[in-house]
Protein backbone atom coordinates (compact mmCIF):
# COMPACT_ATOMS: atom_id res chain seq x y z
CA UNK A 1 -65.80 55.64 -53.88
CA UNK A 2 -62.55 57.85 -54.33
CA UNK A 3 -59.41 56.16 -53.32
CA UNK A 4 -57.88 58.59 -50.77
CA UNK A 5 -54.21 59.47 -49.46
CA UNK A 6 -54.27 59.88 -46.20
CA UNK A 7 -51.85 62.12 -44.47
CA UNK A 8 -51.10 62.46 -40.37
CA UNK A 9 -48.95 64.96 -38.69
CA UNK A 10 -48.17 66.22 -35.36
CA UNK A 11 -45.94 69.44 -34.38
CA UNK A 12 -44.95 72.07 -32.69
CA UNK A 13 -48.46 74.33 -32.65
CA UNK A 14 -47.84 77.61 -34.53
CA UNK A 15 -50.19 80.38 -36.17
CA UNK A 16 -51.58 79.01 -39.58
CA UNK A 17 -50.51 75.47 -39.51
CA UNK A 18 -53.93 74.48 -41.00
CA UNK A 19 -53.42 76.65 -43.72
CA UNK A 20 -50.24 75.86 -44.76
CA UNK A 21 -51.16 72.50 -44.69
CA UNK A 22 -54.45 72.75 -47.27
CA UNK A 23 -52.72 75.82 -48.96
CA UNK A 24 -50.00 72.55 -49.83
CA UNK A 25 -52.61 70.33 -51.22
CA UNK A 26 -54.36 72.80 -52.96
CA UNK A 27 -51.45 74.37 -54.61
CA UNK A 28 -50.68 70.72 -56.58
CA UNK A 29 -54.68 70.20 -57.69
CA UNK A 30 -55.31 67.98 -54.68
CA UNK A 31 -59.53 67.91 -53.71
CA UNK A 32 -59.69 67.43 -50.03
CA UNK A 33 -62.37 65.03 -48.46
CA UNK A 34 -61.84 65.35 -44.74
CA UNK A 35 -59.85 67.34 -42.90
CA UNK A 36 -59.26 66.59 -38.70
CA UNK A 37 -57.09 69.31 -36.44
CA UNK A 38 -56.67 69.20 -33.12
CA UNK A 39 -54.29 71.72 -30.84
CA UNK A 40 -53.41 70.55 -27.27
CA UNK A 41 -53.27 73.86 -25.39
CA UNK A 42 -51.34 71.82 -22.66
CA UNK A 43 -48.50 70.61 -24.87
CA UNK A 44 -48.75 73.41 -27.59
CA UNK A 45 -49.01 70.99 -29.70
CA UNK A 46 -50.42 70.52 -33.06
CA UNK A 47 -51.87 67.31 -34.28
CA UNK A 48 -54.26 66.78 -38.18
CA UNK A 49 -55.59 64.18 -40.32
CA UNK A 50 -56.35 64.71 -44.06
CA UNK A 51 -57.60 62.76 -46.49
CA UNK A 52 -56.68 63.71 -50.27
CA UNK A 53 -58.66 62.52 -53.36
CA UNK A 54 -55.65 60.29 -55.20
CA UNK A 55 -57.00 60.83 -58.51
CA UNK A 56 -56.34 64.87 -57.66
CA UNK A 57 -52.63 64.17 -57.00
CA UNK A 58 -50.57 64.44 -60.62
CA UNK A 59 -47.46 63.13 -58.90
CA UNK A 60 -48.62 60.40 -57.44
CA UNK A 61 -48.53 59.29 -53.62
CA UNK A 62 -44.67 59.12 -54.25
CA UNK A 63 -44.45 62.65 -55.49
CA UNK A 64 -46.75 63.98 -52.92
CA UNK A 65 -44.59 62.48 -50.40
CA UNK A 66 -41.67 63.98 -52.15
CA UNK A 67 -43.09 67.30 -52.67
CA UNK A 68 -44.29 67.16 -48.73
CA UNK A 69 -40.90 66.62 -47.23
CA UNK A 70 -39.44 70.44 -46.97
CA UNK A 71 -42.46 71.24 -45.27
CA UNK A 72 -43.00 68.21 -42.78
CA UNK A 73 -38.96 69.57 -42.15
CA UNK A 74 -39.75 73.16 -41.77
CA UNK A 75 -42.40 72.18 -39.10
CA UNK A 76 -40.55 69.82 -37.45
CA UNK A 77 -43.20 67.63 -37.33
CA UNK A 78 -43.84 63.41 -37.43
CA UNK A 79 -45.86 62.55 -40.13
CA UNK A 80 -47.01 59.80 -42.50
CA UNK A 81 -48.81 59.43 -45.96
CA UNK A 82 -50.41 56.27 -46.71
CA UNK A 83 -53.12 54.96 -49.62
CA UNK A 84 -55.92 53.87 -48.15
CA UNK A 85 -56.23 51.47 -50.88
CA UNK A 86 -53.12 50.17 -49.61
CA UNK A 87 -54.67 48.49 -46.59
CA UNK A 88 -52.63 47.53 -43.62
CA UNK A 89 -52.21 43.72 -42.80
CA UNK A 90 -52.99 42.77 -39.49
CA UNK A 91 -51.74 39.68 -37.83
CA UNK A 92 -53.56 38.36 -34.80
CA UNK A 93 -52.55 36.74 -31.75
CA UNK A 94 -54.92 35.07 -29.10
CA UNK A 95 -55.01 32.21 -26.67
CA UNK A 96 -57.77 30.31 -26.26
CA UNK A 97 -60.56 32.68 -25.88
CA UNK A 98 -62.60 33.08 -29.15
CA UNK A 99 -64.74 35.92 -28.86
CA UNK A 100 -62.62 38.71 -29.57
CA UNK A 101 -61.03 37.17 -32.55
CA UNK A 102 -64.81 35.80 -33.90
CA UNK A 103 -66.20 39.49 -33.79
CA UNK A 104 -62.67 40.65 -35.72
CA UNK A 105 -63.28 37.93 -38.19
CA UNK A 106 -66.92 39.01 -38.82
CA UNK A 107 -65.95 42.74 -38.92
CA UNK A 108 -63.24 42.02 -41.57
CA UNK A 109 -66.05 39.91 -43.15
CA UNK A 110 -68.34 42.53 -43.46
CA UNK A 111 -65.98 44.88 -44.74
CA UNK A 112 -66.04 47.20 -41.83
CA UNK A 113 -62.34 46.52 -41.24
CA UNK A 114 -60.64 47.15 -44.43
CA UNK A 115 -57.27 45.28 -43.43
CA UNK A 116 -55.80 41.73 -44.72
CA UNK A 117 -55.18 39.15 -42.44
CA UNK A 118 -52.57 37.02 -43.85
CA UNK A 119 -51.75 35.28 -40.35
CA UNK A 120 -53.42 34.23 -36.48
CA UNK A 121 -51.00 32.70 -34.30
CA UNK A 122 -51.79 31.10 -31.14
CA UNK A 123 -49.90 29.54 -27.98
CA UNK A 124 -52.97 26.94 -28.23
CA UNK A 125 -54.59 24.59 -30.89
CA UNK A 126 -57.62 25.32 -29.60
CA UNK A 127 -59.15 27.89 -32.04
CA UNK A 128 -57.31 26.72 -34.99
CA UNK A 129 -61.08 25.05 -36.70
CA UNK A 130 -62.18 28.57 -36.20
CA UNK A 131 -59.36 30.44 -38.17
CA UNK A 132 -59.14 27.57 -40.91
CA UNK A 133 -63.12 28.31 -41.20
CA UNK A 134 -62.32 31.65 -42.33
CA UNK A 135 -59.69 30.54 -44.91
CA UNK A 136 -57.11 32.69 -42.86
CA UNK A 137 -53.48 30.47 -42.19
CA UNK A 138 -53.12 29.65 -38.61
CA UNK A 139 -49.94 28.70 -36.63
CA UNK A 140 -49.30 27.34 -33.37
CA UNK A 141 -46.80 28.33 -31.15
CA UNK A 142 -46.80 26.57 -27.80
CA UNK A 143 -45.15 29.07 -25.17
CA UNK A 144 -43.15 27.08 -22.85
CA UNK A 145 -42.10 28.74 -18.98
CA UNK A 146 -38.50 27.50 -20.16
CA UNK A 147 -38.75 28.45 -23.67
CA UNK A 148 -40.43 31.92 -24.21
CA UNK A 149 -37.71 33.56 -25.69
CA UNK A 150 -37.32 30.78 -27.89
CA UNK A 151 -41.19 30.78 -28.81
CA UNK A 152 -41.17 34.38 -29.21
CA UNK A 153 -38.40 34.90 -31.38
CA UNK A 154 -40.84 32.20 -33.43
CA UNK A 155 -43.93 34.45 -33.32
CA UNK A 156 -41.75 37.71 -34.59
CA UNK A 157 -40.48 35.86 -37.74
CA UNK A 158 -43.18 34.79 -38.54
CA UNK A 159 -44.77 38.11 -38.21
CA UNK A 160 -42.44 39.46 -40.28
CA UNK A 161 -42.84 37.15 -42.56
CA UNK A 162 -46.23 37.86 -43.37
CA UNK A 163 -45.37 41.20 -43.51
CA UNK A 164 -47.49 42.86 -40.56
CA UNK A 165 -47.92 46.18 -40.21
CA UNK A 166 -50.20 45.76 -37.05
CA UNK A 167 -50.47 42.77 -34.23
CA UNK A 168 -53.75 42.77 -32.30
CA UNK A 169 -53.58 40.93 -28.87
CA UNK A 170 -57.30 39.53 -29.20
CA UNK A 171 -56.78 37.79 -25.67
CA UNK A 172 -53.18 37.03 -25.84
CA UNK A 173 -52.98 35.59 -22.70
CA UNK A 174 -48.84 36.33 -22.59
CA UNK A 175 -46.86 38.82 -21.88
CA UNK A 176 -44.62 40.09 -24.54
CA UNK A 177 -40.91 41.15 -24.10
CA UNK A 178 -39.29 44.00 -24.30
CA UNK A 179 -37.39 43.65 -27.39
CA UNK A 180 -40.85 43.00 -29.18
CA UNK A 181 -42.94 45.66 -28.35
CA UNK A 182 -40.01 47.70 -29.32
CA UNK A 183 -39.92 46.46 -32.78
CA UNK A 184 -43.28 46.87 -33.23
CA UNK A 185 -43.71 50.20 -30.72
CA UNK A 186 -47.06 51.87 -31.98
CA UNK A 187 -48.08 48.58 -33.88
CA UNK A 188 -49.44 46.78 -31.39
CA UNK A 189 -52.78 46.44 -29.88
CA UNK A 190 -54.14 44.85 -27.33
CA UNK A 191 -57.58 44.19 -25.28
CA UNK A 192 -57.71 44.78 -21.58
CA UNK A 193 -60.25 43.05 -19.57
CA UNK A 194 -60.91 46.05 -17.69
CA UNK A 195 -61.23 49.39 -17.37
CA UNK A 196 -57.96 50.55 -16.75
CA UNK A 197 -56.16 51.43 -14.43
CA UNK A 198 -58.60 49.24 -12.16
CA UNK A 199 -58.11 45.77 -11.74
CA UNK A 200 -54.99 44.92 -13.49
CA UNK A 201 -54.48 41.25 -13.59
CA UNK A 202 -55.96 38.16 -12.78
CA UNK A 203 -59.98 37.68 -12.33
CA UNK A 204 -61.10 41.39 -12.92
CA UNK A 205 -65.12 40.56 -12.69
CA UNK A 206 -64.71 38.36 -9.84
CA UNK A 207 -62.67 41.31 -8.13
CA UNK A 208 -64.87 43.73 -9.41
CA UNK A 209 -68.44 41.24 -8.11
CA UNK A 210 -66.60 41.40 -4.75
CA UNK A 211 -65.95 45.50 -4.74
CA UNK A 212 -69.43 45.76 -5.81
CA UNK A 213 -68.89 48.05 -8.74
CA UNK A 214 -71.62 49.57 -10.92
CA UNK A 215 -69.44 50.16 -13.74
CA UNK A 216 -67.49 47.43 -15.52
CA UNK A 217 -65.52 47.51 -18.91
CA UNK A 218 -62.48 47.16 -21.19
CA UNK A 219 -59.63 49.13 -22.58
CA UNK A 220 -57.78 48.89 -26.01
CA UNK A 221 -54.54 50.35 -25.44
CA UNK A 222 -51.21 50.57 -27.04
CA UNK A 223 -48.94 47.06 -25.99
CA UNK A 224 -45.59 48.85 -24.21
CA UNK A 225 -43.05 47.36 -22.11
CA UNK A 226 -44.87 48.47 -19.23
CA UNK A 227 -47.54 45.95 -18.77
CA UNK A 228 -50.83 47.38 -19.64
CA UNK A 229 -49.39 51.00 -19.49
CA UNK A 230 -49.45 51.79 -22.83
CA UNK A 231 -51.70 54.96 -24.45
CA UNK A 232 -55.30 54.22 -24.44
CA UNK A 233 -57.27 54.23 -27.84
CA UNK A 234 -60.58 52.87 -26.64
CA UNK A 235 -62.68 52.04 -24.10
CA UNK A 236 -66.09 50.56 -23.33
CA UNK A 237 -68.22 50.66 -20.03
CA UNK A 238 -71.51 48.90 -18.85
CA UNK A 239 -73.59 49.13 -15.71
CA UNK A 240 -73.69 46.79 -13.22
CA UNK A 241 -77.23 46.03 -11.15
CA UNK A 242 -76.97 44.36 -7.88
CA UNK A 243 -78.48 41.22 -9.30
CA UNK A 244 -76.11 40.63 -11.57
CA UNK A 245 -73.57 37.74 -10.35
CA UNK A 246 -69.64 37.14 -11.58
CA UNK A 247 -70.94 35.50 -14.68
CA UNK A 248 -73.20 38.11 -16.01
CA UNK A 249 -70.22 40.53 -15.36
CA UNK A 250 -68.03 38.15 -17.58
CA UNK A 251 -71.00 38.27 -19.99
CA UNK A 252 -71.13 41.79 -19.89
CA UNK A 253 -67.10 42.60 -20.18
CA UNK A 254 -66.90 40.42 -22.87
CA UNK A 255 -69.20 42.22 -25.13
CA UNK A 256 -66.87 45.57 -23.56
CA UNK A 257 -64.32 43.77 -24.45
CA UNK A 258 -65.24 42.85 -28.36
CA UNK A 259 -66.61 46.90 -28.53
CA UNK A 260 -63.60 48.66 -27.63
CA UNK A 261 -61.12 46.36 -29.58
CA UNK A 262 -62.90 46.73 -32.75
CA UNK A 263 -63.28 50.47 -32.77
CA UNK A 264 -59.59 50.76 -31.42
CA UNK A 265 -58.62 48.33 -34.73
CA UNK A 266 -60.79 49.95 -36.61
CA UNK A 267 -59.20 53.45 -36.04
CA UNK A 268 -55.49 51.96 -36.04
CA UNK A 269 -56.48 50.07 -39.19
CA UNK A 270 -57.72 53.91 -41.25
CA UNK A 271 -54.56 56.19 -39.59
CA UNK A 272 -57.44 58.16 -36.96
CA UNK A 273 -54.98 57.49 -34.24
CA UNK A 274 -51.79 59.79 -32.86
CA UNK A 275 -49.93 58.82 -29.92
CA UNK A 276 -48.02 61.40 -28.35
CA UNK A 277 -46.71 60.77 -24.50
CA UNK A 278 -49.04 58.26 -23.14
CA UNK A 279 -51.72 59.87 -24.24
CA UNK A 280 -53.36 58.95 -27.99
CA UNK A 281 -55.47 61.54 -30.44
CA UNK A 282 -58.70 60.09 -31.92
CA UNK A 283 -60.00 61.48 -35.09
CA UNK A 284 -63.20 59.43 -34.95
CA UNK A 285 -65.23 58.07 -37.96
């Protein structure tokens, strides 16, 4: 399978942008394998994916990246270039419920996630046999009331230290501060158990038993400052028959909630995602 570079770009919409942008690649030998555009007729704005054979690039990701920069300039546009080859490393963060992280771990298992996961930290002990199962380092971080700042400061070096380029919130039952989702703004996702904007907080299927909903579901969204706020990659919805009590809803939203996180990683995890506002572009595999 070809190893690919991957570019992303959004901008200013403008007549022949797509052309420019494969007349570029093709003018230094490079074989395209996929190409994604999208134009938001709102906005006027101008958002694409492609992914470049490497083996077609003479100069090298670092000369395509070098050769890319007067244009990315001249279209004043936010962009990226990764290898895929290169693949991100994801550090995970959960609580105490294991579902979420268990489907990750069998994803990344199966190769459908093609990410390293050098780290899972926890504010319990409770899911450490699970991590050390999977050969995956596991560290405990007990978030005191008195002490969060203290205990997140803890979490962020060690994030760092293991050199994350994404955190998933696989149940993180804690919210983060400010100063964090900064740092890691556009790096961080996180599982909502529900379909946002409905329900925030506490209990969502016994709130949603007692509205008698027919819909239930989960959101993977962007972690902001704003709790549960952030731009929305993913969600997944079920239906809901009368005879179905508060525990078959839990059953139900947390198979929504295993769905949408893993195709939210999963496009994070190959560059398919663009935020722009609060809203995010999907270039689906």
């Amino acid at each position: 399978m070809s190893d690919a570079t991957i570019v992303k770009l959004n901008c200013p919409d403008a007549v022949g942008l797509l052309a420019r942008l494969t007349g570029f690649v093709a003018e230094r030998g490079g074989n395209l394998l996929e190409v994604h555009q999208f134009t938001d007729p709102e906005s006027g704005w101008f958002f694409a994916r492609m992914a470049v054979d490497s083996a077609t690039l003479p100069g090298g990701l670092d000369g395509f990246r070098r050769d890319f920069l007067p244009l990315a300039r001249d279209l004043r546009a936010e962009w990226s270039i990764r290898r895929e080859s290169r693949r991100m490393r994801m550090v995970i963060l959960v609580s105490k419920l294991p579902h979420c992280l268990g489907d990750l771990f069998l994803r990344w298992r199966l190769g459908d996630l093609p990410v390293e996961i050098p780290l899972v930290i926890s504010n319990h002990a409770d899911l450490e046999p699970l991590v050390a199962r999977e050969g995956v380092p596991f560290l405990h971080v007990p978030v005191d009331p008195d002490r969060k700042e203290e205990a997140f400061r803890t979490i962020a070096a060690a994030a760092r230290d293991a050199g994350a380029d994404v955190l998933i919130l696989a149940r993180f039952m804690q919210i983060l501060p400010e100063w964090l989702c900064a740092e890691f703004s556009g790096r961080i996702l996180n599982i909502h158990h529900s379909f946002l904007p409905a329900f925030v907080g506490a209990n969502p299927y016994r709130r949603a038993y007692e509205r008698g909903v027919k819909l239930i579901g989960a959101t993977c969204h962007y972690a902001t400052p704003d709790l549960d706020q952030g731009p929305i990659i993913d969600q997944e919805v079920m239906r809901v028959e009368h005879s179905h009590g508060p525990e078959d809803l839990l059953r139900l939203g947390r198979d929504c909630e295993r769905l949408a996180l893993a195709r939210g990683v999963r496009y994070h995890v190959t560059d398919r995602v663009l935020i722009h506002g609060s809203r995010t572009i999907v270039f689906k595999d």
